[in-house]
PDB file of N, CA and C in Angstrom:
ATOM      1  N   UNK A   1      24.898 -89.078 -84.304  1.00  0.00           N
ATOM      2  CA  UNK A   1      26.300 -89.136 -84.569  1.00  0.00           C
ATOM      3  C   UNK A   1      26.719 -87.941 -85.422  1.00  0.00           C
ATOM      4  N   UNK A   2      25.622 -86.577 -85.208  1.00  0.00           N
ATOM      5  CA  UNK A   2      26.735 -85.412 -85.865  1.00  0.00           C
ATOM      6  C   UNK A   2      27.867 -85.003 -85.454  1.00  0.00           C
ATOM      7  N   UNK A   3      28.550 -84.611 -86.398  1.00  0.00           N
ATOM      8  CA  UNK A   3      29.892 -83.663 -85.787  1.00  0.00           C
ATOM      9  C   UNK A   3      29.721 -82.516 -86.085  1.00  0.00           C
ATOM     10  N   UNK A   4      29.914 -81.537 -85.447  1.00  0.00           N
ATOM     11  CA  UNK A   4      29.593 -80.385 -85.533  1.00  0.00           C
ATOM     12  C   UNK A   4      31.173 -79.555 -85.552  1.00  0.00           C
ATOM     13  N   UNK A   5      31.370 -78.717 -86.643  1.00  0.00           N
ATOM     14  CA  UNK A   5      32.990 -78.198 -86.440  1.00  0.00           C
ATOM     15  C   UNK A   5      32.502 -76.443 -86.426  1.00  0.00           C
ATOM     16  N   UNK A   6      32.679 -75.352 -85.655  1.00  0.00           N
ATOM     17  CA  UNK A   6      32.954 -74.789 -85.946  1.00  0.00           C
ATOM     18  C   UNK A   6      33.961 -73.511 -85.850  1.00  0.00           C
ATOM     19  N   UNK A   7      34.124 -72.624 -86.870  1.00  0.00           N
ATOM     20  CA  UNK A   7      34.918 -71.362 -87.921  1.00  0.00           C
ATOM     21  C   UNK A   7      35.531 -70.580 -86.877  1.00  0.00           C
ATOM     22  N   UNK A   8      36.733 -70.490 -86.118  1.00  0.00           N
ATOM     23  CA  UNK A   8      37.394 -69.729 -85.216  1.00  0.00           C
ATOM     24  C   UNK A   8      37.627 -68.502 -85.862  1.00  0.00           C
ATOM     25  N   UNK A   9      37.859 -67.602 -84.817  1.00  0.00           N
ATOM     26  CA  UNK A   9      37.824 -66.152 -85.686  1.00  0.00           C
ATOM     27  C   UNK A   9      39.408 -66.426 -86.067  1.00  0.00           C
ATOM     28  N   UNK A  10      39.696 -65.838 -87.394  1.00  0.00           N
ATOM     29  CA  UNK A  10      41.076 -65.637 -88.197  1.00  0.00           C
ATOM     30  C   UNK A  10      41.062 -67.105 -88.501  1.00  0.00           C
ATOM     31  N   UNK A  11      40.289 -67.925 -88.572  1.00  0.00           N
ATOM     32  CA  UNK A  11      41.007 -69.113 -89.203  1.00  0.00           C
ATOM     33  C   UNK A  11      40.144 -69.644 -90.459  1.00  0.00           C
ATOM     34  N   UNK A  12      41.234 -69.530 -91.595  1.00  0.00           N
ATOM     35  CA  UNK A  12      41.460 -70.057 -92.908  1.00  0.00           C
ATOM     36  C   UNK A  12      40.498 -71.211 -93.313  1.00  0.00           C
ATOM     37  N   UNK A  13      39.817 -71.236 -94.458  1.00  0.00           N
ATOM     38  CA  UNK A  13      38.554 -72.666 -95.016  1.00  0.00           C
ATOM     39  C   UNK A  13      39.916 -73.892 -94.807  1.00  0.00           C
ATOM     40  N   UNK A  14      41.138 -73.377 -95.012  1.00  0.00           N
ATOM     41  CA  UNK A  14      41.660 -75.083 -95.230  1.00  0.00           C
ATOM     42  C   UNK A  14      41.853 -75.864 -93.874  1.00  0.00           C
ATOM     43  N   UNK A  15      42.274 -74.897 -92.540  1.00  0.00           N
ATOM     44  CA  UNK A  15      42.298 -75.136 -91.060  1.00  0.00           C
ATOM     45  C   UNK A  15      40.629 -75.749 -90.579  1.00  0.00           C
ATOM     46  N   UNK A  16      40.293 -75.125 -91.230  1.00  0.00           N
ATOM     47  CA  UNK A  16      38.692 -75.532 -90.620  1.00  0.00           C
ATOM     48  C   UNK A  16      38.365 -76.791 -91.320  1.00  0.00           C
ATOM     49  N   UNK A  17      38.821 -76.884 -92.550  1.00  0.00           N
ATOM     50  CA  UNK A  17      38.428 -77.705 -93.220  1.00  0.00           C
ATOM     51  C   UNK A  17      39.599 -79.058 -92.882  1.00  0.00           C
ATOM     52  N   UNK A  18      40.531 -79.005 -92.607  1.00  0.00           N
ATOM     53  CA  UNK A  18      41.643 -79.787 -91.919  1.00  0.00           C
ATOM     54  C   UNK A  18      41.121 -80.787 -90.264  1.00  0.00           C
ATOM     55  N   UNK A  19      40.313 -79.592 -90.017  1.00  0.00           N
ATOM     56  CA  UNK A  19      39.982 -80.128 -88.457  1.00  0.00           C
ATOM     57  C   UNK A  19      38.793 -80.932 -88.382  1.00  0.00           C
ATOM     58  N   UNK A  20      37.925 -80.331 -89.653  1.00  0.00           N
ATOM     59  CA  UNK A  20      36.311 -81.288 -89.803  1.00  0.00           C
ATOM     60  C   UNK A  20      36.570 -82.519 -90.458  1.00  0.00           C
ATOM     61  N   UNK A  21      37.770 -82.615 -91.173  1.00  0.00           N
ATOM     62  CA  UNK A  21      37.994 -84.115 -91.468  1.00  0.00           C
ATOM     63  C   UNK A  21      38.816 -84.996 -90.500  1.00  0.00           C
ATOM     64  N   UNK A  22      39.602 -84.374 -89.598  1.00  0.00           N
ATOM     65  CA  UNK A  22      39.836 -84.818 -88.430  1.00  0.00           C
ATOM     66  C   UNK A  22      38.849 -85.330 -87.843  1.00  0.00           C
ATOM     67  N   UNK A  23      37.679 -84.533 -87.588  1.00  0.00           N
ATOM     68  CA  UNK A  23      36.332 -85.061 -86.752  1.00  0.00           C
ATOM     69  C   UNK A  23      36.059 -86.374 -86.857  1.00  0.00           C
ATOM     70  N   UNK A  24      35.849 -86.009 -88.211  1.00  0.00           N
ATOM     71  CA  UNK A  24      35.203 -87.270 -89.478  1.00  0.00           C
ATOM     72  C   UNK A  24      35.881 -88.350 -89.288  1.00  0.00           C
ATOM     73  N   UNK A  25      36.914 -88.658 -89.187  1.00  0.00           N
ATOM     74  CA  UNK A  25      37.808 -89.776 -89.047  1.00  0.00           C
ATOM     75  C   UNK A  25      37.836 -90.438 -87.676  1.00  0.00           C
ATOM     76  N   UNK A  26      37.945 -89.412 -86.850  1.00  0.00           N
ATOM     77  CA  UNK A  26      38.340 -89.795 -85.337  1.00  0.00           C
ATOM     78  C   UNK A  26      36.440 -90.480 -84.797  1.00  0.00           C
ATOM     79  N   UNK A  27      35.550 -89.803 -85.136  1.00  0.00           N
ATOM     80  CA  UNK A  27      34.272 -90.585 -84.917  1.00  0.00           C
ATOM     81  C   UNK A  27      33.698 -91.790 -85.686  1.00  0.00           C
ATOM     82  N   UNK A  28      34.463 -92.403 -86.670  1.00  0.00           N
ATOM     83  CA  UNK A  28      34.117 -93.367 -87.357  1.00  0.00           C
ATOM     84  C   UNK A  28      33.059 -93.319 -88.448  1.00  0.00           C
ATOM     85  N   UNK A  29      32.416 -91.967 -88.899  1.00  0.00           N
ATOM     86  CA  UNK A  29      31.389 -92.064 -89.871  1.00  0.00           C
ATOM     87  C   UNK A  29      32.016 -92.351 -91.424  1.00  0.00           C
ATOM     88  N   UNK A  30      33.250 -92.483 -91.684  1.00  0.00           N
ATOM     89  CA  UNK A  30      33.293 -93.067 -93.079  1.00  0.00           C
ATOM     90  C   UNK A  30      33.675 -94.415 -93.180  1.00  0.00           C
ATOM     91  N   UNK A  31      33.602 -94.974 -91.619  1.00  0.00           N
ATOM     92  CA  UNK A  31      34.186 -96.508 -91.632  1.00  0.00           C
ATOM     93  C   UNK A  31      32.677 -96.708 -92.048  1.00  0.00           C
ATOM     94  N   UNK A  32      31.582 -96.772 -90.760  1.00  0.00           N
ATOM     95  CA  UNK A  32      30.661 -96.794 -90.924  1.00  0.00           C
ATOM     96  C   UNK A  32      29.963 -97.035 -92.428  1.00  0.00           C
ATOM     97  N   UNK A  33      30.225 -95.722 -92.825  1.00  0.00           N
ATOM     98  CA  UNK A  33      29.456 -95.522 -93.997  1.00  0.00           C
ATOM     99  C   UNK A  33      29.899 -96.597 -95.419  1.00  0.00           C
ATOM    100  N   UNK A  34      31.241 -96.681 -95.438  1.00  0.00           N
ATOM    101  CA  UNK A  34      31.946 -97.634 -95.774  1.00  0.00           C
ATOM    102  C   UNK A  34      31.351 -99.140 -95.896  1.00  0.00           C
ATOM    103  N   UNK A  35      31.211 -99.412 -93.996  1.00  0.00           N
ATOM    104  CA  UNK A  35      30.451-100.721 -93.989  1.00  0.00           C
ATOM    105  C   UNK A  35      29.252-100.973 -94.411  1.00  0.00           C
ATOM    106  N   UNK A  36      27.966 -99.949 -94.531  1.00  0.00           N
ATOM    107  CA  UNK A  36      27.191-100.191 -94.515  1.00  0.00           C
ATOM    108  C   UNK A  36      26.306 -99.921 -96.543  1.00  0.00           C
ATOM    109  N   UNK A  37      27.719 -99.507 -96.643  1.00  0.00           N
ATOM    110  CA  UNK A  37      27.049 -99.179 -98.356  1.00  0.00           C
ATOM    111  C   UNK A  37      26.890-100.301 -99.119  1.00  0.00           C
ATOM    112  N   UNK A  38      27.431-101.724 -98.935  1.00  0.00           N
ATOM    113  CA  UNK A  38      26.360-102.618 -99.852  1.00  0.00           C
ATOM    114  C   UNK A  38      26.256-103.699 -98.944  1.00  0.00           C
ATOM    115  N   UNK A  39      25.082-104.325 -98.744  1.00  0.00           N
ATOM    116  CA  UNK A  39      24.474-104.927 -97.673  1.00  0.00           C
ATOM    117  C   UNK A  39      24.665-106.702 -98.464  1.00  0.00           C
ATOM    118  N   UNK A  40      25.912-107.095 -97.216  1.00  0.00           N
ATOM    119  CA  UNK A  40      26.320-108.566 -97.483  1.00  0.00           C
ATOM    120  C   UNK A  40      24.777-109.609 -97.165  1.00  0.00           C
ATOM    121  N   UNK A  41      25.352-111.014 -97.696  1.00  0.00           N
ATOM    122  CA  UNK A  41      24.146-111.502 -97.443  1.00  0.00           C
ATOM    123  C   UNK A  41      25.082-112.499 -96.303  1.00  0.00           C
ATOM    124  N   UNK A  42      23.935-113.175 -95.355  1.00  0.00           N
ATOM    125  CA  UNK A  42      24.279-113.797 -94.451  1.00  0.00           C
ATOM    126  C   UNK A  42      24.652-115.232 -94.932  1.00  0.00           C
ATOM    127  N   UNK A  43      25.872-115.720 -93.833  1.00  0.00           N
ATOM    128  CA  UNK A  43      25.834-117.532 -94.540  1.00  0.00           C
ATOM    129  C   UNK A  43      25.297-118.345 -93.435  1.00  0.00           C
ATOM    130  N   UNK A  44      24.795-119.163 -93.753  1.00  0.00           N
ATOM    131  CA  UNK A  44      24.379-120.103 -93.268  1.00  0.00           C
ATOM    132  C   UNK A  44      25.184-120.958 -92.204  1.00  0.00           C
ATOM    133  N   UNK A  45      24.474-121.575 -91.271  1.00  0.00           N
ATOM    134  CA  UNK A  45      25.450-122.363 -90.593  1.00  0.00           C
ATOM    135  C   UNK A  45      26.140-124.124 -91.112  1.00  0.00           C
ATOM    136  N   UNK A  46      25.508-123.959 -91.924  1.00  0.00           N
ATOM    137  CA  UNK A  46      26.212-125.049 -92.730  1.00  0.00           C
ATOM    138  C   UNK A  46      27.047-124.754 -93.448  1.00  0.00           C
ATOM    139  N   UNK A  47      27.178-124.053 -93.927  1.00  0.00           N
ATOM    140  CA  UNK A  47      28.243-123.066 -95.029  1.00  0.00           C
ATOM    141  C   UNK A  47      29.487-123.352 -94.121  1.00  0.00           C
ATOM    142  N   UNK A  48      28.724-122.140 -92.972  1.00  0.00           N
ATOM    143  CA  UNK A  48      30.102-121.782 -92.116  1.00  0.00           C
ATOM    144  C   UNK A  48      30.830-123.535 -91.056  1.00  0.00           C
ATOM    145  N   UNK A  49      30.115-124.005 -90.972  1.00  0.00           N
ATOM    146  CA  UNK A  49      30.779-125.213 -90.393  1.00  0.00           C
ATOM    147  C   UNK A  49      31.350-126.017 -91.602  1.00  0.00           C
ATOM    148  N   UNK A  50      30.800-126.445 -92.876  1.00  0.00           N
ATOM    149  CA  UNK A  50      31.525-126.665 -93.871  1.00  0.00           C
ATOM    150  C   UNK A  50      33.081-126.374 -94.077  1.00  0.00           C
ATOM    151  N   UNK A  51      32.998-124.466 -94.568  1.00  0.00           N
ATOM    152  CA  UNK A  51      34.098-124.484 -94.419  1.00  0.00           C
ATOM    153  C   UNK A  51      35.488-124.660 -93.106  1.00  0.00           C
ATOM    154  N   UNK A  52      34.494-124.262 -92.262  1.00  0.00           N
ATOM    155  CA  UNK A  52      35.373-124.390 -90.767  1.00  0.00           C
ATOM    156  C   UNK A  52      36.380-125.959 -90.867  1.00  0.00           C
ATOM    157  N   UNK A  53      35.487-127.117 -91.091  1.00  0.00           N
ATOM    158  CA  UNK A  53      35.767-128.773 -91.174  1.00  0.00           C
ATOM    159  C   UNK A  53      36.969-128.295 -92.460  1.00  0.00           C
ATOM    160  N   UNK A  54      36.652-127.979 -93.429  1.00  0.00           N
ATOM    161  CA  UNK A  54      38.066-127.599 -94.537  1.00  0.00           C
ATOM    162  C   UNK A  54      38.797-127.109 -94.322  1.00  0.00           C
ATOM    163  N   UNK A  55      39.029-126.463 -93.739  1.00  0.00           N
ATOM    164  CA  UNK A  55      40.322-125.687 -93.167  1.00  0.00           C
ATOM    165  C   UNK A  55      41.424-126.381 -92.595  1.00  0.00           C
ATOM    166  N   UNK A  56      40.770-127.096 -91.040  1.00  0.00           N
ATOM    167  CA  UNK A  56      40.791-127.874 -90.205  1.00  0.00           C
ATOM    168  C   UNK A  56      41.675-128.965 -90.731  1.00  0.00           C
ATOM    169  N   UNK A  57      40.861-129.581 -91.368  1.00  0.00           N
ATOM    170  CA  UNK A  57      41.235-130.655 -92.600  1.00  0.00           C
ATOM    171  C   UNK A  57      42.742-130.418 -93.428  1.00  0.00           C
ATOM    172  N   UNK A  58      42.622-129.094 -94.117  1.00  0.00           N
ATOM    173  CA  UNK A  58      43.627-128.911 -94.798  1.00  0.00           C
ATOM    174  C   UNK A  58      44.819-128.386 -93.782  1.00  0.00           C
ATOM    175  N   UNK A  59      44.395-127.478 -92.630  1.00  0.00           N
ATOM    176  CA  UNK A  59      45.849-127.521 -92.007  1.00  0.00           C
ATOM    177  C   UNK A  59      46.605-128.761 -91.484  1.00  0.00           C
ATOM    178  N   UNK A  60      45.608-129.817 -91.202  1.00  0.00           N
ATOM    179  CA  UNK A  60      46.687-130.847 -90.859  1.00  0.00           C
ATOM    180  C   UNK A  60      46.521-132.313 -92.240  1.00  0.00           C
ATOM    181  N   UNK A  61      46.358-131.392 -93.121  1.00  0.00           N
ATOM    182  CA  UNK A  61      47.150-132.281 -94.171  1.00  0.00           C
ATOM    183  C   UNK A  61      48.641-131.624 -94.450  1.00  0.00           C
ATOM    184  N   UNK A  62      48.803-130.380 -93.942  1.00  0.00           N
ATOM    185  CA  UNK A  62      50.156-129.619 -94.495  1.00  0.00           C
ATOM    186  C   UNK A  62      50.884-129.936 -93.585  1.00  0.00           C
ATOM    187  N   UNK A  63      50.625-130.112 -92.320  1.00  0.00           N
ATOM    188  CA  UNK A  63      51.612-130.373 -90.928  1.00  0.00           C
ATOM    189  C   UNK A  63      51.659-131.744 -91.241  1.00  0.00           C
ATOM    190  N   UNK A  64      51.151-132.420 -91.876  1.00  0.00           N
ATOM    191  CA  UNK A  64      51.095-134.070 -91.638  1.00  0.00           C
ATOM    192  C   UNK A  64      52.551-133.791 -92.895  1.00  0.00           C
ATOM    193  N   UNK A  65      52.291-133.508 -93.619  1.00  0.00           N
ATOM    194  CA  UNK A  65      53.128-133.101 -95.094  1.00  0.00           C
ATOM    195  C   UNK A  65      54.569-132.803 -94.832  1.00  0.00           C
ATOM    196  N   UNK A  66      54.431-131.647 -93.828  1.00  0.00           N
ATOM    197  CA  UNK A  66      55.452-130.972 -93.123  1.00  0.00           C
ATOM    198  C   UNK A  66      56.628-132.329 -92.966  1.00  0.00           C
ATOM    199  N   UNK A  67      55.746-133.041 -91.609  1.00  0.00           N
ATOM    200  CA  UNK A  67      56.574-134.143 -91.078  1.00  0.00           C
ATOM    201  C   UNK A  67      57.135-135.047 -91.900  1.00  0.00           C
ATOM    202  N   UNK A  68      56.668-135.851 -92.688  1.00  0.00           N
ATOM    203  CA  UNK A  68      57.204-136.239 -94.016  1.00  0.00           C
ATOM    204  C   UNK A  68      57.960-135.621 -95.153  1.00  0.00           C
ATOM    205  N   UNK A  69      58.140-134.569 -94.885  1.00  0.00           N
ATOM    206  CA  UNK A  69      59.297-133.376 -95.888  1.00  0.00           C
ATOM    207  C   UNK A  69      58.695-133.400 -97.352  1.00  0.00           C
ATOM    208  N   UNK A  70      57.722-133.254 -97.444  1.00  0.00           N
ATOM    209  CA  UNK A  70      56.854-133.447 -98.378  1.00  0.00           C
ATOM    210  C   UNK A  70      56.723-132.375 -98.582  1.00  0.00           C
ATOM    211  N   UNK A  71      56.185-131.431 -97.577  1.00  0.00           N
ATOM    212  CA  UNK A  71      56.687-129.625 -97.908  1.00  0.00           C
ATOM    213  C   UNK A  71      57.259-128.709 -97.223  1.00  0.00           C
ATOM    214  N   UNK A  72      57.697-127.825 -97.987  1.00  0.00           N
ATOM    215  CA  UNK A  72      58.449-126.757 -97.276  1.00  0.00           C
ATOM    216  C   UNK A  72      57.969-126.332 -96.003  1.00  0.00           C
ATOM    217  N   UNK A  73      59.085-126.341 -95.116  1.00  0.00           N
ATOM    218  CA  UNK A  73      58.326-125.837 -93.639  1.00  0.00           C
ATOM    219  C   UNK A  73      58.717-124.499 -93.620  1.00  0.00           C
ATOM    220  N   UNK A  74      58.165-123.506 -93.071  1.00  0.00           N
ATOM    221  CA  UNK A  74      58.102-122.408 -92.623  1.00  0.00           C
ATOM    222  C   UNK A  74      59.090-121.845 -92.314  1.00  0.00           C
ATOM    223  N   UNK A  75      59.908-120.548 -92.656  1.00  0.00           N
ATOM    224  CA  UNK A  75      60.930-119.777 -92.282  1.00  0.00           C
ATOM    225  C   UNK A  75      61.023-119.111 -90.745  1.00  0.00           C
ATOM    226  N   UNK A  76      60.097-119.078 -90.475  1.00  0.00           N
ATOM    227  CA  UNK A  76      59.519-118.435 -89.134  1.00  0.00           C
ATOM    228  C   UNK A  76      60.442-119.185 -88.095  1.00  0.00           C
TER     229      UNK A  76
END
């Protein structure tokens, strides 16, 4: 995944230097690098179904809520 930029004749460090961060961006190496600089830990599938069931749970305690005017419904 190098990028390779190079130095056109007559053209300026900031043009060159304008276009290699273009590179940089358009190939994804600082997302990348971004993602990979501190290494998450994995969750479990109990975790993740845990919270999944809470969610679940809590959105239709708010719609249940909703219907009873118990809370504010949505502007949308």
């Amino acid at each position: 995944m190098a990028v390779e930029v190079r130095k056109r004749k007559s053209e300026n460090a900031g043009t060159l230097l304008f276009r290699f961060n273009r590179k940089i961006k358009q190939s994804g190496i600082i997302r990348e690098a971004k993602r990979r600089r501190f290494k998450s830990r994995e969750v479990n599938r109990l975790r993740v179904k845990k919270s999944a069931l809470y969610s679940l749970k809590r959105r239709q305690e708010i719609t249940k809520a909703k219907k009873h005017g118990l809370e504010k419904k949505d502007k949308r």
